[in-house]
N, C-alpha and C. Protein backbone atom coordinates (compact mmCIF):
# COMPACT_ATOMS: atom_id res chain seq x y z
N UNK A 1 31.05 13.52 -4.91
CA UNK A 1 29.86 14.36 -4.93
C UNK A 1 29.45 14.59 -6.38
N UNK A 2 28.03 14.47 -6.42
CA UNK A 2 27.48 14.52 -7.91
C UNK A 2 28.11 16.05 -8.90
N UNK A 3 28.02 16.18 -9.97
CA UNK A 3 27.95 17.66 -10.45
C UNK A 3 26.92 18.46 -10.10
N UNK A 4 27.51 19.91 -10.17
CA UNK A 4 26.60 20.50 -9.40
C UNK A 4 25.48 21.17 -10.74
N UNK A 5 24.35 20.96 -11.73
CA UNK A 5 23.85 21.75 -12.40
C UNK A 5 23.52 23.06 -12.16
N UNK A 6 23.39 23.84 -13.53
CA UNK A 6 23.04 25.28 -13.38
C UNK A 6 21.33 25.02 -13.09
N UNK A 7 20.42 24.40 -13.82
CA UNK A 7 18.90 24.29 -13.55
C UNK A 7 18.86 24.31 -11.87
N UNK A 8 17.24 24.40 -11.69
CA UNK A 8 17.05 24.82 -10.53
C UNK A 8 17.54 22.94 -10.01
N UNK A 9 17.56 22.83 -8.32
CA UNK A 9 17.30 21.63 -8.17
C UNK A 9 16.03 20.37 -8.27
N UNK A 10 16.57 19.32 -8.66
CA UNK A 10 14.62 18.71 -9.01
C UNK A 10 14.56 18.05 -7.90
N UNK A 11 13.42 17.71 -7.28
CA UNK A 11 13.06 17.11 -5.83
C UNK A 11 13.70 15.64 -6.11
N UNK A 12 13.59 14.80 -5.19
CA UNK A 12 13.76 13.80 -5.13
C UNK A 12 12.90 12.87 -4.62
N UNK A 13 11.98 13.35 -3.72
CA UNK A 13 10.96 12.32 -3.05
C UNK A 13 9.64 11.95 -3.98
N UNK A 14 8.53 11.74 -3.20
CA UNK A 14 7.61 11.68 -3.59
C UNK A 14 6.87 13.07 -3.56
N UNK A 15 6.20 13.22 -4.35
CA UNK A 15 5.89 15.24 -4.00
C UNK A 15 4.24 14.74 -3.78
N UNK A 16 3.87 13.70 -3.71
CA UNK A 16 2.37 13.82 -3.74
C UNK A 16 2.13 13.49 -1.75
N UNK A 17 3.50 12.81 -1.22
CA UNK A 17 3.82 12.43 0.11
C UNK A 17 3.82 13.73 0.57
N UNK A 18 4.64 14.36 -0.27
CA UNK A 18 5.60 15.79 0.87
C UNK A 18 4.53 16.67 0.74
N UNK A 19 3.82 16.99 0.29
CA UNK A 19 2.36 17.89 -0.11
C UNK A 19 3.34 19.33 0.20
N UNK A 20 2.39 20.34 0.90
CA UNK A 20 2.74 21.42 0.37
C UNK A 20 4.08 21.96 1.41
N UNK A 21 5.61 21.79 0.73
CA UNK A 21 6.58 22.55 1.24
C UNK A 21 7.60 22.87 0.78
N UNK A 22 8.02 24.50 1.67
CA UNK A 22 8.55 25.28 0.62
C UNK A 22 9.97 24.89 0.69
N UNK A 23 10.66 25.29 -0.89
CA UNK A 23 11.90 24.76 -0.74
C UNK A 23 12.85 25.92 -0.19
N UNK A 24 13.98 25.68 0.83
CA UNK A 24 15.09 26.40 1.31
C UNK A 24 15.51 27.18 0.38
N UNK A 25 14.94 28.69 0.15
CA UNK A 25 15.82 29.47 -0.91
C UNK A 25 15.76 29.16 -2.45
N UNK A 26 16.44 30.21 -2.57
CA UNK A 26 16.70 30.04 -4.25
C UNK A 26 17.77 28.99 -4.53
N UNK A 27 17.36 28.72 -6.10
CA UNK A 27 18.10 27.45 -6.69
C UNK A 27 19.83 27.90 -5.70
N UNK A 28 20.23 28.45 -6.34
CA UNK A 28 21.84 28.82 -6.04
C UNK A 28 22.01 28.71 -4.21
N UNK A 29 20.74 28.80 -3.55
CA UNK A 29 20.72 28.69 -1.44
C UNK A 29 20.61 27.44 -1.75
N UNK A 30 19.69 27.08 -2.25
CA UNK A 30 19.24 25.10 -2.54
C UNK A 30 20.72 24.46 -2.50
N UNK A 31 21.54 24.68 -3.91
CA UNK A 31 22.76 24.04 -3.94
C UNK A 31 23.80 23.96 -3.07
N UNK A 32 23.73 25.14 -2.18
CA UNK A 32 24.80 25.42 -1.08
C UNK A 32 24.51 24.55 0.10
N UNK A 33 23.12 24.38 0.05
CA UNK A 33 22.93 23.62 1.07
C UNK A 33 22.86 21.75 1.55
N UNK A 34 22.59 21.45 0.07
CA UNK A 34 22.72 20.20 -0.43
C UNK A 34 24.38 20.17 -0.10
N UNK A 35 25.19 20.82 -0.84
CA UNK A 35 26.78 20.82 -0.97
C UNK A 35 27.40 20.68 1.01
N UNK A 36 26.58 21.71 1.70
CA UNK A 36 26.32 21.10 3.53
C UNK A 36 26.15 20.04 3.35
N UNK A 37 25.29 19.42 2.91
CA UNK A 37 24.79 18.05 3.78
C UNK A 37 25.90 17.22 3.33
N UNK A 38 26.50 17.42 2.57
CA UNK A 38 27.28 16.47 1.65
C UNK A 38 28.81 16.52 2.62
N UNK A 39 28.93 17.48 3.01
CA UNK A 39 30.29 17.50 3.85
C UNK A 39 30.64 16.72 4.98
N UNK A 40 29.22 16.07 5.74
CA UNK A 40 29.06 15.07 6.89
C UNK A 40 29.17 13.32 6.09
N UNK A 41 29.30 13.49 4.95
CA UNK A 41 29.00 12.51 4.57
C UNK A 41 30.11 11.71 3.76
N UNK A 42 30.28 10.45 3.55
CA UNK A 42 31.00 10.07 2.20
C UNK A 42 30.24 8.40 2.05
N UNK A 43 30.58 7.81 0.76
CA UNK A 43 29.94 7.30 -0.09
C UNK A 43 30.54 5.68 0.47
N UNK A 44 29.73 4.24 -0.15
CA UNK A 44 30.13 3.29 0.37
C UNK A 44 29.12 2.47 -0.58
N UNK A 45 29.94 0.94 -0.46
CA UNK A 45 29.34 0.19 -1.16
C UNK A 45 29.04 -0.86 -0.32
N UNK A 46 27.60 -1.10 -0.56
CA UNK A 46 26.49 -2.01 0.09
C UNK A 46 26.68 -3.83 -0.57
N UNK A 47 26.97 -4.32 0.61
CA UNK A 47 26.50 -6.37 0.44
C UNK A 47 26.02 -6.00 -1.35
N UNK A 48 24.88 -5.37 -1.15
CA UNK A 48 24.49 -5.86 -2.60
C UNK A 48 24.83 -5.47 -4.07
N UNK A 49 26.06 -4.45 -3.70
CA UNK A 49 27.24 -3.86 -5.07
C UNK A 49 26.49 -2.49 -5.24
N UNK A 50 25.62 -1.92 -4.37
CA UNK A 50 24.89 -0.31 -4.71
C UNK A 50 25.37 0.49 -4.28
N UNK A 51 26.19 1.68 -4.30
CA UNK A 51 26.30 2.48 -3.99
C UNK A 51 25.50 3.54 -2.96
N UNK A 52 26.03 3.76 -1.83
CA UNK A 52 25.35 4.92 -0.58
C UNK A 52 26.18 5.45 -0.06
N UNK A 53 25.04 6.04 0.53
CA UNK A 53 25.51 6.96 1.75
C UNK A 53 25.65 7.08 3.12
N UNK A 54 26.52 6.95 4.13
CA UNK A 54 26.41 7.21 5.44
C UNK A 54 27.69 8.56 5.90
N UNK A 55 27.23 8.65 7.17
CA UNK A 55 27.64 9.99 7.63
C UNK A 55 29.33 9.01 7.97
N UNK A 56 30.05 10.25 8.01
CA UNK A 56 31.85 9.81 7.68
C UNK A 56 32.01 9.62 9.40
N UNK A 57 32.97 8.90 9.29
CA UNK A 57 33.60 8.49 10.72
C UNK A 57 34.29 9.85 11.05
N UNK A 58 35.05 10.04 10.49
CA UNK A 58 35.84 11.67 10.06
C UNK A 58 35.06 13.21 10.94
N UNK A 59 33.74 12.54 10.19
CA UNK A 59 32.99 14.12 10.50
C UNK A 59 32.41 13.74 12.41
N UNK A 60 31.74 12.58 12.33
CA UNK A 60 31.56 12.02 13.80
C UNK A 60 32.16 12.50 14.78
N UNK A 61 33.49 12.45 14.62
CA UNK A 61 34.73 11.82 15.22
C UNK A 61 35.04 13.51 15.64
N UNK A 62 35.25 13.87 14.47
CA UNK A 62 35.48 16.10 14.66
C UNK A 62 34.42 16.65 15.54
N UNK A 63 33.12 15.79 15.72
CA UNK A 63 31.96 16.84 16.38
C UNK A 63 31.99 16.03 17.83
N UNK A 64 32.82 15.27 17.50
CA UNK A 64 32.53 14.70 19.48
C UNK A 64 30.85 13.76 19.15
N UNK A 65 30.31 13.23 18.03
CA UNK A 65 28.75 12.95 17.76
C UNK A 65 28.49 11.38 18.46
N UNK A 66 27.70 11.38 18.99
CA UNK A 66 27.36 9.51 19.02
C UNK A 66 26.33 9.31 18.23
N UNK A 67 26.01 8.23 17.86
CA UNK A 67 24.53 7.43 16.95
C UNK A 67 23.71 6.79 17.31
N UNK A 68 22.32 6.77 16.86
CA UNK A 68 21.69 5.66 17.32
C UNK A 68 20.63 5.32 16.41
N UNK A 69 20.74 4.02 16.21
CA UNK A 69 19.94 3.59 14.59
C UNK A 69 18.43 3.14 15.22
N UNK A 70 17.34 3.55 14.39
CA UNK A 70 15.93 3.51 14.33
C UNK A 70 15.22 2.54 13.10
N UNK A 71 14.32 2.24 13.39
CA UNK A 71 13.71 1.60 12.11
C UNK A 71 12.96 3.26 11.23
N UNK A 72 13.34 2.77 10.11
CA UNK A 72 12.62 3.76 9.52
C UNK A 72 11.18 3.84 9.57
N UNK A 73 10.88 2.91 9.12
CA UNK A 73 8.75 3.19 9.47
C UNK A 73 8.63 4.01 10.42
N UNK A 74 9.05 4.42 11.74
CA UNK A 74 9.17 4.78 12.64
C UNK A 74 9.10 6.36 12.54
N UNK A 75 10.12 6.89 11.33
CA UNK A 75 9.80 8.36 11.09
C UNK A 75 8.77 8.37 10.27
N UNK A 76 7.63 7.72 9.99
CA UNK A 76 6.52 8.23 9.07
C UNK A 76 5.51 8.75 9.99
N UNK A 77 5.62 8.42 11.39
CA UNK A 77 4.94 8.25 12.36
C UNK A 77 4.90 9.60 13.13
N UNK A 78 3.86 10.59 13.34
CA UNK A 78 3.62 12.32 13.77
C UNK A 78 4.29 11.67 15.30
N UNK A 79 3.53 11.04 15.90
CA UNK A 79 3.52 10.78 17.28
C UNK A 79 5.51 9.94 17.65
N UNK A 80 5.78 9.75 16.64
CA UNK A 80 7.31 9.06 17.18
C UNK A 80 8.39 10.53 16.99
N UNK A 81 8.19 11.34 15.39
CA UNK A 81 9.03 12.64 15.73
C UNK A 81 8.85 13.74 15.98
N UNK A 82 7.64 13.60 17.08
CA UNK A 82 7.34 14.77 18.13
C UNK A 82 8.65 14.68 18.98
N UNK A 83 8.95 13.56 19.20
CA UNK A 83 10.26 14.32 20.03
C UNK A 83 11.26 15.02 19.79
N UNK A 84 12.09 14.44 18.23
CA UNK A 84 12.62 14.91 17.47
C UNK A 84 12.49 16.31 17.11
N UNK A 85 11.21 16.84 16.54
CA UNK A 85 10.66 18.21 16.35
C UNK A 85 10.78 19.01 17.71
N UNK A 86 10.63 18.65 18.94
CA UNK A 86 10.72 19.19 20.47
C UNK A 86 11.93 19.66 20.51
N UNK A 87 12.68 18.47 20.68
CA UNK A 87 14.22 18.66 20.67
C UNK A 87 15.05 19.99 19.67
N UNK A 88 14.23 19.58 18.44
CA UNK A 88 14.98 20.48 17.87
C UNK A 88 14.32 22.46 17.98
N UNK A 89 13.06 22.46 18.44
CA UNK A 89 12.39 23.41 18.83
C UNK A 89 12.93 23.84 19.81
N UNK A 90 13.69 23.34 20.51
CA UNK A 90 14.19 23.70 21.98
C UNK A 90 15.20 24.37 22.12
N UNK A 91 15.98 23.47 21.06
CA UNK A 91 17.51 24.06 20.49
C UNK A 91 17.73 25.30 19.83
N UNK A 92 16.32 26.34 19.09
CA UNK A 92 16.44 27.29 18.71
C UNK A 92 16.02 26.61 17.23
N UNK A 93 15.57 25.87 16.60
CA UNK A 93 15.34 25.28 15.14
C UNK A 93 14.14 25.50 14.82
N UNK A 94 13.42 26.32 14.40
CA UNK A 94 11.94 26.21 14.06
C UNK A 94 11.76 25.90 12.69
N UNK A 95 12.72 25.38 11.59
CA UNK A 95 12.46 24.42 10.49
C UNK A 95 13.72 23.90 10.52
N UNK A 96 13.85 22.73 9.95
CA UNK A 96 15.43 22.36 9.70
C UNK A 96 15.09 21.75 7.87
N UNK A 97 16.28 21.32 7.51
CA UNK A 97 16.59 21.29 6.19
C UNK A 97 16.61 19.87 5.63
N UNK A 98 15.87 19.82 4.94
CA UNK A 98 15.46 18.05 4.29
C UNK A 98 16.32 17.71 3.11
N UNK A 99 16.97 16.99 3.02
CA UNK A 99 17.14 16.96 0.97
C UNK A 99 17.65 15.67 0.90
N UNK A 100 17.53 14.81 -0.62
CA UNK A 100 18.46 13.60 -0.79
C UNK A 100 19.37 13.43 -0.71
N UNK A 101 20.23 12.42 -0.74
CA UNK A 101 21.23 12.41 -0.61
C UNK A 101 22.16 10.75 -1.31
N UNK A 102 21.60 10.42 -2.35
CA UNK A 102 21.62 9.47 -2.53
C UNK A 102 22.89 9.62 -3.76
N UNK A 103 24.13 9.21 -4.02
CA UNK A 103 25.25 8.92 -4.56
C UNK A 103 24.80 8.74 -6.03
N UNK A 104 23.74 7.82 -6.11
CA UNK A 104 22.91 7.49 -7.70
C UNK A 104 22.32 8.76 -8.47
N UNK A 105 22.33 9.76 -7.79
CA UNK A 105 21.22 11.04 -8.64
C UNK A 105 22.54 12.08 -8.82
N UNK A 106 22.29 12.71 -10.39
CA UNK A 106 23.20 13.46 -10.83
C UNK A 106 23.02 14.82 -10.45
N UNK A 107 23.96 15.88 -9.40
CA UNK A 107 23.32 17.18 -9.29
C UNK A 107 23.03 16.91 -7.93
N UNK A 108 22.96 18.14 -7.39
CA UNK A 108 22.24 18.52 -6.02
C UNK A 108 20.78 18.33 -6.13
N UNK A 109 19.76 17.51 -5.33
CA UNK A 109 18.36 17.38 -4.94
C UNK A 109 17.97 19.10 -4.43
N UNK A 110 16.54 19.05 -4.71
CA UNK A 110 15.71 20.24 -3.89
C UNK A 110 16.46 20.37 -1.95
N UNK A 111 16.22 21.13 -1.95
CA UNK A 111 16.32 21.28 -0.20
C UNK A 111 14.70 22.01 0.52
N UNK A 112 14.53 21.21 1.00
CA UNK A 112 12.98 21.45 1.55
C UNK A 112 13.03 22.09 3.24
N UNK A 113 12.91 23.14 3.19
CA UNK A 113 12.37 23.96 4.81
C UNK A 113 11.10 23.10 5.34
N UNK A 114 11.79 22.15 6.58
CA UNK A 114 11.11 21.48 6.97
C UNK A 114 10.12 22.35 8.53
N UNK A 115 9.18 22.83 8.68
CA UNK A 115 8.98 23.03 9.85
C UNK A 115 9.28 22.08 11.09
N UNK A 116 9.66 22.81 12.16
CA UNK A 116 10.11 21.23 13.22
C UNK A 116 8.92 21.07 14.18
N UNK A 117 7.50 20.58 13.68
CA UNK A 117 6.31 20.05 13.55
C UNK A 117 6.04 18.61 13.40
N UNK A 118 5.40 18.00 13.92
CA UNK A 118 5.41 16.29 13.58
C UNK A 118 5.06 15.88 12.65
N UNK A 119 3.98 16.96 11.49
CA UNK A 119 3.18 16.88 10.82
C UNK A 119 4.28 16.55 9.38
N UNK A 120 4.90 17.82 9.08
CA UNK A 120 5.78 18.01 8.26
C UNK A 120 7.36 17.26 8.52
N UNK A 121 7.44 16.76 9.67
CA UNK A 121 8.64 16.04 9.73
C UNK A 121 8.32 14.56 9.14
N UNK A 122 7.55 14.29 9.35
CA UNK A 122 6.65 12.61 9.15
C UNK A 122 6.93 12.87 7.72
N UNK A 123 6.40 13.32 6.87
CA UNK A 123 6.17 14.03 5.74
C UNK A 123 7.18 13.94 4.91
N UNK A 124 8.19 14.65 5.48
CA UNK A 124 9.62 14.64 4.44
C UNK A 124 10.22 12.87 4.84
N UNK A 125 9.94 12.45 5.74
CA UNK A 125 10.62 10.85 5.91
C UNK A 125 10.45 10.34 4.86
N UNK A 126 8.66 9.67 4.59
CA UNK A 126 7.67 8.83 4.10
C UNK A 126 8.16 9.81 2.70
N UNK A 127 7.86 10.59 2.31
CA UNK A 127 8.13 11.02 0.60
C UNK A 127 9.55 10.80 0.22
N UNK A 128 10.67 10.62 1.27
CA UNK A 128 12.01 10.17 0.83
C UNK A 128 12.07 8.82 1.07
N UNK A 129 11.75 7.79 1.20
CA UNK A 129 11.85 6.74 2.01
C UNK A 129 12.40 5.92 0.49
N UNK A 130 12.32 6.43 -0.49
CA UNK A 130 13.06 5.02 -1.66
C UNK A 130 14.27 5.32 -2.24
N UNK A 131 14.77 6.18 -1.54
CA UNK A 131 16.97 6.43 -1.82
C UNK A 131 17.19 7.15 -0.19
N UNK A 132 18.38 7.47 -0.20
CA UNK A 132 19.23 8.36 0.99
C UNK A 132 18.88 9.60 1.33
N UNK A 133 18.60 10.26 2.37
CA UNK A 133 17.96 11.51 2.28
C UNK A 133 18.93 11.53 3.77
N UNK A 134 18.63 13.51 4.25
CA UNK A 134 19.00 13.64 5.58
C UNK A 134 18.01 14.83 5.69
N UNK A 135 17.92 14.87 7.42
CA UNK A 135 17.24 16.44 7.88
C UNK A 135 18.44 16.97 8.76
N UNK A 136 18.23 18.01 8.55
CA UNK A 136 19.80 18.55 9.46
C UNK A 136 19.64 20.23 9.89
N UNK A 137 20.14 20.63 10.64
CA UNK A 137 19.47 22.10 10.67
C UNK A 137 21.11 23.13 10.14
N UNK A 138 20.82 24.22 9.88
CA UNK A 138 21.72 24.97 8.92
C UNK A 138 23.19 25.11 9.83
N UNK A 139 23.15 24.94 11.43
CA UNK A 139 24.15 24.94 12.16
C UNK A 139 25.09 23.58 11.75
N UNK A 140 24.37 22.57 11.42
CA UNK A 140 24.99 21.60 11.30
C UNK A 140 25.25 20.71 12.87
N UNK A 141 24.54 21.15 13.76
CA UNK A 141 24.95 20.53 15.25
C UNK A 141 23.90 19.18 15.75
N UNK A 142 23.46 18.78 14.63
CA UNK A 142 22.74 17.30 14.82
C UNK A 142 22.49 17.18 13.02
N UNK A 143 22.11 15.32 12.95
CA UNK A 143 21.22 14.95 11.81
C UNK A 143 21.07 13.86 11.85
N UNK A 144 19.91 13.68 11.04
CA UNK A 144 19.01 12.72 10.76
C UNK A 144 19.89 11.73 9.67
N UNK A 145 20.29 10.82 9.46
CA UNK A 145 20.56 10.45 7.89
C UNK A 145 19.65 9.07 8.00
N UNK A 146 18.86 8.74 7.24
CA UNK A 146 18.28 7.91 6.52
C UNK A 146 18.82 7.33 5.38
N UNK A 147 18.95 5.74 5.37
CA UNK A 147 18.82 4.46 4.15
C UNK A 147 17.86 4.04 3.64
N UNK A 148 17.55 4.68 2.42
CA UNK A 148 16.01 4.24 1.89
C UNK A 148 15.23 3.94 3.04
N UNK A 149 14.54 2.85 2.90
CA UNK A 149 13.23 2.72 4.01
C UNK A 149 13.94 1.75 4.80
N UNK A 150 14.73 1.47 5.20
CA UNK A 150 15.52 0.49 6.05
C UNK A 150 15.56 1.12 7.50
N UNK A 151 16.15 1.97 7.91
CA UNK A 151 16.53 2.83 9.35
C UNK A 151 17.40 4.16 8.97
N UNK A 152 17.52 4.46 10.22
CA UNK A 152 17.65 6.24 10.38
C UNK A 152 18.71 6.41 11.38
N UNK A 153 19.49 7.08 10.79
CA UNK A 153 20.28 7.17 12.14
C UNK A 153 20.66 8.65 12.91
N UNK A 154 20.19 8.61 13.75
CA UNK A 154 20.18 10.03 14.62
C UNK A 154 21.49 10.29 15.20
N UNK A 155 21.91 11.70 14.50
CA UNK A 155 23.64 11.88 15.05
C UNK A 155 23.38 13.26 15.49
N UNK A 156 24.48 12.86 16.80
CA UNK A 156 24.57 14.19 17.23
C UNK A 156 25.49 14.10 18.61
N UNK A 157 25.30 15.63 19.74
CA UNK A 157 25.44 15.14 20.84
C UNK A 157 25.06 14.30 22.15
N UNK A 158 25.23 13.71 22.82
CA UNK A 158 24.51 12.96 23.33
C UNK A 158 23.33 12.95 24.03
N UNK A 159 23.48 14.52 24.27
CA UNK A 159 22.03 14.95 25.14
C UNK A 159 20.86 15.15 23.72
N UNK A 160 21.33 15.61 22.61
CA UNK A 160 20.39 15.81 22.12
C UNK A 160 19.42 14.52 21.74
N UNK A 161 20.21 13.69 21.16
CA UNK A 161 20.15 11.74 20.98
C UNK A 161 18.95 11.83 22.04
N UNK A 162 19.33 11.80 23.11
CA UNK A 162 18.33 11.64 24.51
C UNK A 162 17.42 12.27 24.76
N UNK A 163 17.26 13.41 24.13
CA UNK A 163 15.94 14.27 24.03
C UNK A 163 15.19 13.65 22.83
N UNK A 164 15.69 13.29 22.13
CA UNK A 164 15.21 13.31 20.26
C UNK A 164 14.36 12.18 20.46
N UNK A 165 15.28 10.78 21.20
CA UNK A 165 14.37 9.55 21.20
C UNK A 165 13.87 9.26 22.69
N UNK A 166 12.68 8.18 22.53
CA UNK A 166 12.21 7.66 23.46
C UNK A 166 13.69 7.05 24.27
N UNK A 167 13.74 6.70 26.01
CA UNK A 167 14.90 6.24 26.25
C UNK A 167 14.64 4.46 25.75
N UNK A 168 13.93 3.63 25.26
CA UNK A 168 13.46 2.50 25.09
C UNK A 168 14.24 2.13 23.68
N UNK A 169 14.27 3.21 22.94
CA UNK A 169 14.94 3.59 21.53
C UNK A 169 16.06 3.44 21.69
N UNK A 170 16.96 3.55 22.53
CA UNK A 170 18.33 4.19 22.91
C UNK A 170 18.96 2.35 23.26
N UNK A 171 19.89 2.54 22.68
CA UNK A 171 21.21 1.28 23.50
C UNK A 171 21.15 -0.21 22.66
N UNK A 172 21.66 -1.37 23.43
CA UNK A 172 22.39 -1.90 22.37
C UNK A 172 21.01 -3.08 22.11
N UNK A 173 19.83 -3.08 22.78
CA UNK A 173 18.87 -3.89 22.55
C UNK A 173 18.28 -3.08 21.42
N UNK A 174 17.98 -2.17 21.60
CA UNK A 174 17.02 -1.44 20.48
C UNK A 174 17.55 -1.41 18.93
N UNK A 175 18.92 -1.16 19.42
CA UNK A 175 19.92 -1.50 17.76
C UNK A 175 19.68 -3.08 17.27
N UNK A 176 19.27 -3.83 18.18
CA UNK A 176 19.53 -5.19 17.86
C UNK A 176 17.79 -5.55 17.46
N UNK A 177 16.61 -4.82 17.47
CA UNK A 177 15.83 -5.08 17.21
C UNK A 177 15.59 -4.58 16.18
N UNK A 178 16.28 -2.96 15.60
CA UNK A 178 16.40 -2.63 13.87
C UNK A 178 17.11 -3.75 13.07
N UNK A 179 18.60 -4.32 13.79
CA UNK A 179 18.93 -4.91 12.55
C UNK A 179 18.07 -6.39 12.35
N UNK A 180 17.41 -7.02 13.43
CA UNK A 180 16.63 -7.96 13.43
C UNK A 180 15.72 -7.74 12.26
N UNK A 181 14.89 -6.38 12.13
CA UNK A 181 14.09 -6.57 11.03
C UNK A 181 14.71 -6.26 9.55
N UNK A 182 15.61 -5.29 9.60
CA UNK A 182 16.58 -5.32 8.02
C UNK A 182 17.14 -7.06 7.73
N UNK A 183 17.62 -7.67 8.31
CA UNK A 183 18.10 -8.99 8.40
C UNK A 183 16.73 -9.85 7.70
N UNK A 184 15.62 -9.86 8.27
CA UNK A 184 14.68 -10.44 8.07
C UNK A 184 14.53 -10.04 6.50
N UNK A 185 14.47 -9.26 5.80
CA UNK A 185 14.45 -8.32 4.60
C UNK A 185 15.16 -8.61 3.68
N UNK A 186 16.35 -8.57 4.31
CA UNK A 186 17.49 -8.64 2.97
C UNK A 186 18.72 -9.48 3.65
N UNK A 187 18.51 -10.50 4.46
CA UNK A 187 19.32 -11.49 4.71
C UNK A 187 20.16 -11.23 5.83
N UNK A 188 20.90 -12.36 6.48
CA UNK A 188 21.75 -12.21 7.76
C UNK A 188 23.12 -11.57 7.38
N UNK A 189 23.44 -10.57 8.06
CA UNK A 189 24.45 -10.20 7.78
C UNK A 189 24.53 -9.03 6.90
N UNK A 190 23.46 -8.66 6.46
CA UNK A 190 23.28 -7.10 5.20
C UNK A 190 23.47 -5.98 6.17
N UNK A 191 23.59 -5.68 7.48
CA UNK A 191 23.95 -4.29 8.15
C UNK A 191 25.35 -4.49 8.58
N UNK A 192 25.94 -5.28 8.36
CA UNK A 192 27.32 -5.95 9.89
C UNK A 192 28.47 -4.30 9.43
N UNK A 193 28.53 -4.21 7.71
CA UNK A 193 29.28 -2.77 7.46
C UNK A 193 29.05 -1.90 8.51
N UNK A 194 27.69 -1.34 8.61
CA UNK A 194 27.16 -0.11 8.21
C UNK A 194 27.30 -0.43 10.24
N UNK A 195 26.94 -1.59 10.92
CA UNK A 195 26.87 -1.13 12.64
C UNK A 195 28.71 -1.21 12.56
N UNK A 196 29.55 -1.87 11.94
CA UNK A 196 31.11 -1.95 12.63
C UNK A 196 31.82 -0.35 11.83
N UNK A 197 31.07 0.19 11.03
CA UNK A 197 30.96 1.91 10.76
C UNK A 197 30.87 2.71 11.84
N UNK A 198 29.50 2.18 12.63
CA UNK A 198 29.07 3.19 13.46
C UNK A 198 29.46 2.95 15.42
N UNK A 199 30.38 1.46 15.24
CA UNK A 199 30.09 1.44 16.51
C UNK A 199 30.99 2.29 17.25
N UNK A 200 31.90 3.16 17.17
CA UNK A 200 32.86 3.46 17.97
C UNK A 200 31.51 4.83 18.33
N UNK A 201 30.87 5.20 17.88
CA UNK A 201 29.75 5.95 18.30
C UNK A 201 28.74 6.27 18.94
N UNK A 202 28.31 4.56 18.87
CA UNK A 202 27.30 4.44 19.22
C UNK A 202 26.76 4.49 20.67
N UNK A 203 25.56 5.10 21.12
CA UNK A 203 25.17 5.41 22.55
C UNK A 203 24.78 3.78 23.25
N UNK A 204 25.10 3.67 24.49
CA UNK A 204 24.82 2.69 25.00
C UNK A 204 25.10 0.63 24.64
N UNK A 205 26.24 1.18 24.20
CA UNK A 205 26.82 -0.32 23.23
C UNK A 205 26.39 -1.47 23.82
């Protein structure tokens, strides 16, 4: 985990994407909460020698969580995380918590109070979409983690998974049509880590 600075946290996305939202608390709530997101997580090295992030087998494994990977374009889209925002509206979440999460940046990122709205969820995707980011709500009982603009992977329990996405989204065709287009991108074989990571998880194998 990066050092933690005394300065406030500096954003990480695009701020002209994320337009107007407020950040989670004061600098010192900001850091505590970044330092959360960081506890689901540990660090890994990518086909191409870069350093990231995905959520730990460890933490999965403790919450009982399954996965299910998305194309990212997909969260820029109001109309795809209306469900997502539903789901989590349902659950008692009326904002959940945005921030980077990328191994390369020194210090805890901003933490952004995301409303759970399609408007503002789209929003925090598309302005994080060029390092690691997650949305997660302060319980910690689901999250979002995102790979740069590559895909997204929705963790949680299984009902929530099933509320969050379309059922078309869900199982082992739909996984096979994300890594179809990362493959196309950055060559055969650039996800094989990151799905033999996630498969003991994964919904609908």
């Amino acid at each position: 985990m990066p050092e933690t600075p005394t300065a406030k946290p500096s954003p990480a996305g695009i701020l002209e994407t994320l337009g107007e939202m407020p950040r989670a608390g004061t600098a010192g709530q900001q850091i505590a909460l970044h330092d959360l997101a960081w506890t689901t997580l540990e660090t890994f090295i990518a086909p191409n020698g870069v350093a990231g992030t995905r959520l730990s087998n460890a933490w999965l494994c403790s919450r009982g969580w399954r996965v299910q990977l998305v194309d990212h374009y997909l969260m820029w889209k109001e109309e795809w995380v209306a469900r997502l925002a539903e789901a989590a509206r349902s659950r008692g979440h009326a904002f959940l918590l945005g921030t980077s999460v990328h191994p390369m940046i020194e210090g805890p990122s901003a933490v952004w109070r995301v409303a759970t709205d399609p408007d503002p969820t789209s929003r925090f995707f598309e302005a994080h979409y060029t390092g690691f980011h997650m949305l997660f709500p302060a319980d910690l009982s689901f999250a979002i983690h995102a790979n740069e603009g590559d895909y997204a992977v929705y963790a949680g329990p299984e009902e929530f998974i099933r509320a969050a996405l379309p059922p078309e989204a869900i199982g082992a065709a739909a996984t096979a049509d994300v890594v179809e287009g990362i493959e196309e991108e950055h060559g055969e074989g650039a996800i094989d880590g990151i799905l033999a990571h996630y498969a003991p998880f994964m919904l609908d194998r």
